[in-house]
Protein backbone atom coordinates (compact mmCIF):
# COMPACT_ATOMS: atom_id res chain seq x y z
CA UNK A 1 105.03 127.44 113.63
CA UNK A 2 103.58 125.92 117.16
CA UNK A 3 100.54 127.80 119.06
CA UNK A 4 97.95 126.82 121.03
CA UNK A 5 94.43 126.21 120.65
CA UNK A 6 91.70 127.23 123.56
CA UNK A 7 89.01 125.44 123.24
CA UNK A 8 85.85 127.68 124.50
CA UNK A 9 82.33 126.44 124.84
CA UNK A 10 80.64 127.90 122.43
CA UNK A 11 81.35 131.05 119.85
CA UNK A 12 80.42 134.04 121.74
CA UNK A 13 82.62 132.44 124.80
CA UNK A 14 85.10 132.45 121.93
CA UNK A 15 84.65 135.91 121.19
CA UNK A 16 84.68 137.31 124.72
CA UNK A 17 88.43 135.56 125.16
CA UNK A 18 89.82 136.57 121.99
CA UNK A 19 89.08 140.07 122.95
CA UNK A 20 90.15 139.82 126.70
CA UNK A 21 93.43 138.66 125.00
CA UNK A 22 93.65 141.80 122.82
CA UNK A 23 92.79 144.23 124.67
CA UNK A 24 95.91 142.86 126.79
CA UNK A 25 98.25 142.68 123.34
CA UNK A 26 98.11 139.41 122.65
CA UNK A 27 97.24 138.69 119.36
CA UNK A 28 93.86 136.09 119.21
CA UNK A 29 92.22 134.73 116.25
CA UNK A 30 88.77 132.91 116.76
CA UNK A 31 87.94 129.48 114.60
CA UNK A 32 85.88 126.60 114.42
CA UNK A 33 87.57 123.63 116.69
CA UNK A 34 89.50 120.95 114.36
CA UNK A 35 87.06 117.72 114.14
CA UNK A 36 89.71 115.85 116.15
CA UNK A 37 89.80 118.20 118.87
CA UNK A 38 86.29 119.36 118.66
CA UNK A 39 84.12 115.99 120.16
CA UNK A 40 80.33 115.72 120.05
CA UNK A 41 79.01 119.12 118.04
CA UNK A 42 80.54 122.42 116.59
CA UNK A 43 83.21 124.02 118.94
CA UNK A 44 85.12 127.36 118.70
CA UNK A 45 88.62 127.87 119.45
CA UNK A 46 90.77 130.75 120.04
CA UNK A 47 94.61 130.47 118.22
CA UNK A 48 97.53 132.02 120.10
CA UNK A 49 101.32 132.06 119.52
CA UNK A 50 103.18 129.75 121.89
CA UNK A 51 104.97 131.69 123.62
CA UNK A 52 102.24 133.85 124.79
CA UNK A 53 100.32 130.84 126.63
CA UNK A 54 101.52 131.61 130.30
CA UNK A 55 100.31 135.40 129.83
CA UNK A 56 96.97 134.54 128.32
CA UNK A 57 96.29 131.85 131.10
CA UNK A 58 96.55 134.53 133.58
CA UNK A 59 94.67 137.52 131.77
CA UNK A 60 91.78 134.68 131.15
CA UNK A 61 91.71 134.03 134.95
CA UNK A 62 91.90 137.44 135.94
CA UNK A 63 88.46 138.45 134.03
CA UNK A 64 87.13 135.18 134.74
CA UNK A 65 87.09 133.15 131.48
CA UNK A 66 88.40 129.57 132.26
CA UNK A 67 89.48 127.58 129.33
CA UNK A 68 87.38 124.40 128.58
CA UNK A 69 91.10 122.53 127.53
CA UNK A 70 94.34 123.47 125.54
CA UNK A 71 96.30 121.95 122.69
CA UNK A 72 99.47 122.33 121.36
CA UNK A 73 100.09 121.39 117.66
CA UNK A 74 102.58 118.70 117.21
CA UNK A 75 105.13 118.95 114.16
CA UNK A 76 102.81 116.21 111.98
CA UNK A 77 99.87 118.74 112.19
CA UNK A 78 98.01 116.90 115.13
CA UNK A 79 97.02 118.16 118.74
CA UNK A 80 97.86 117.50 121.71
CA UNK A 81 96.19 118.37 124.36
CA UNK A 82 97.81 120.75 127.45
CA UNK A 83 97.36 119.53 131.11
CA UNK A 84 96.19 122.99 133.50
């Protein structure tokens, strides 16, 4: 299964977006970044289904929480990453 990855800036950033995304019905889980998406340091993401990326983009901009970047998974388990 494909979803998306929002990278956030640090955990309670992370937090705050996951449950912006809720409270709109769109299911959000928070992690720890993958290493090869992650850079320098410890980074949080927020996972959502693929098909709910062009709703979540706007709900994020409407309460002001801009995503640092976006991946995609790729069928061999690597990221890719999304172009805003």
């Amino acid at each position: 299964m494909l979803y998306y990855l929002i990278v956030c800036r640090s955990l309670t950033y992370a937090q705050r977006t996951a449950a912006a995304l809720e409270r709109a019905g769109i299911t959000a889980r928070v992690l720890r970044s993958p290493k090869s998406i992650a850079g320098e340091g410890c980074s949080h993401s927020v996972k959502i289904s693929q098909r709910r990326l062009p709703d979540a983009l706007r709900i994020l901009q409407r309460v002001g929480l801009t995503p640092k970047r976006v991946y995609i998974t790729a069928g061999d388990g690597s990221y890719q990453e999304v172009a805003l």
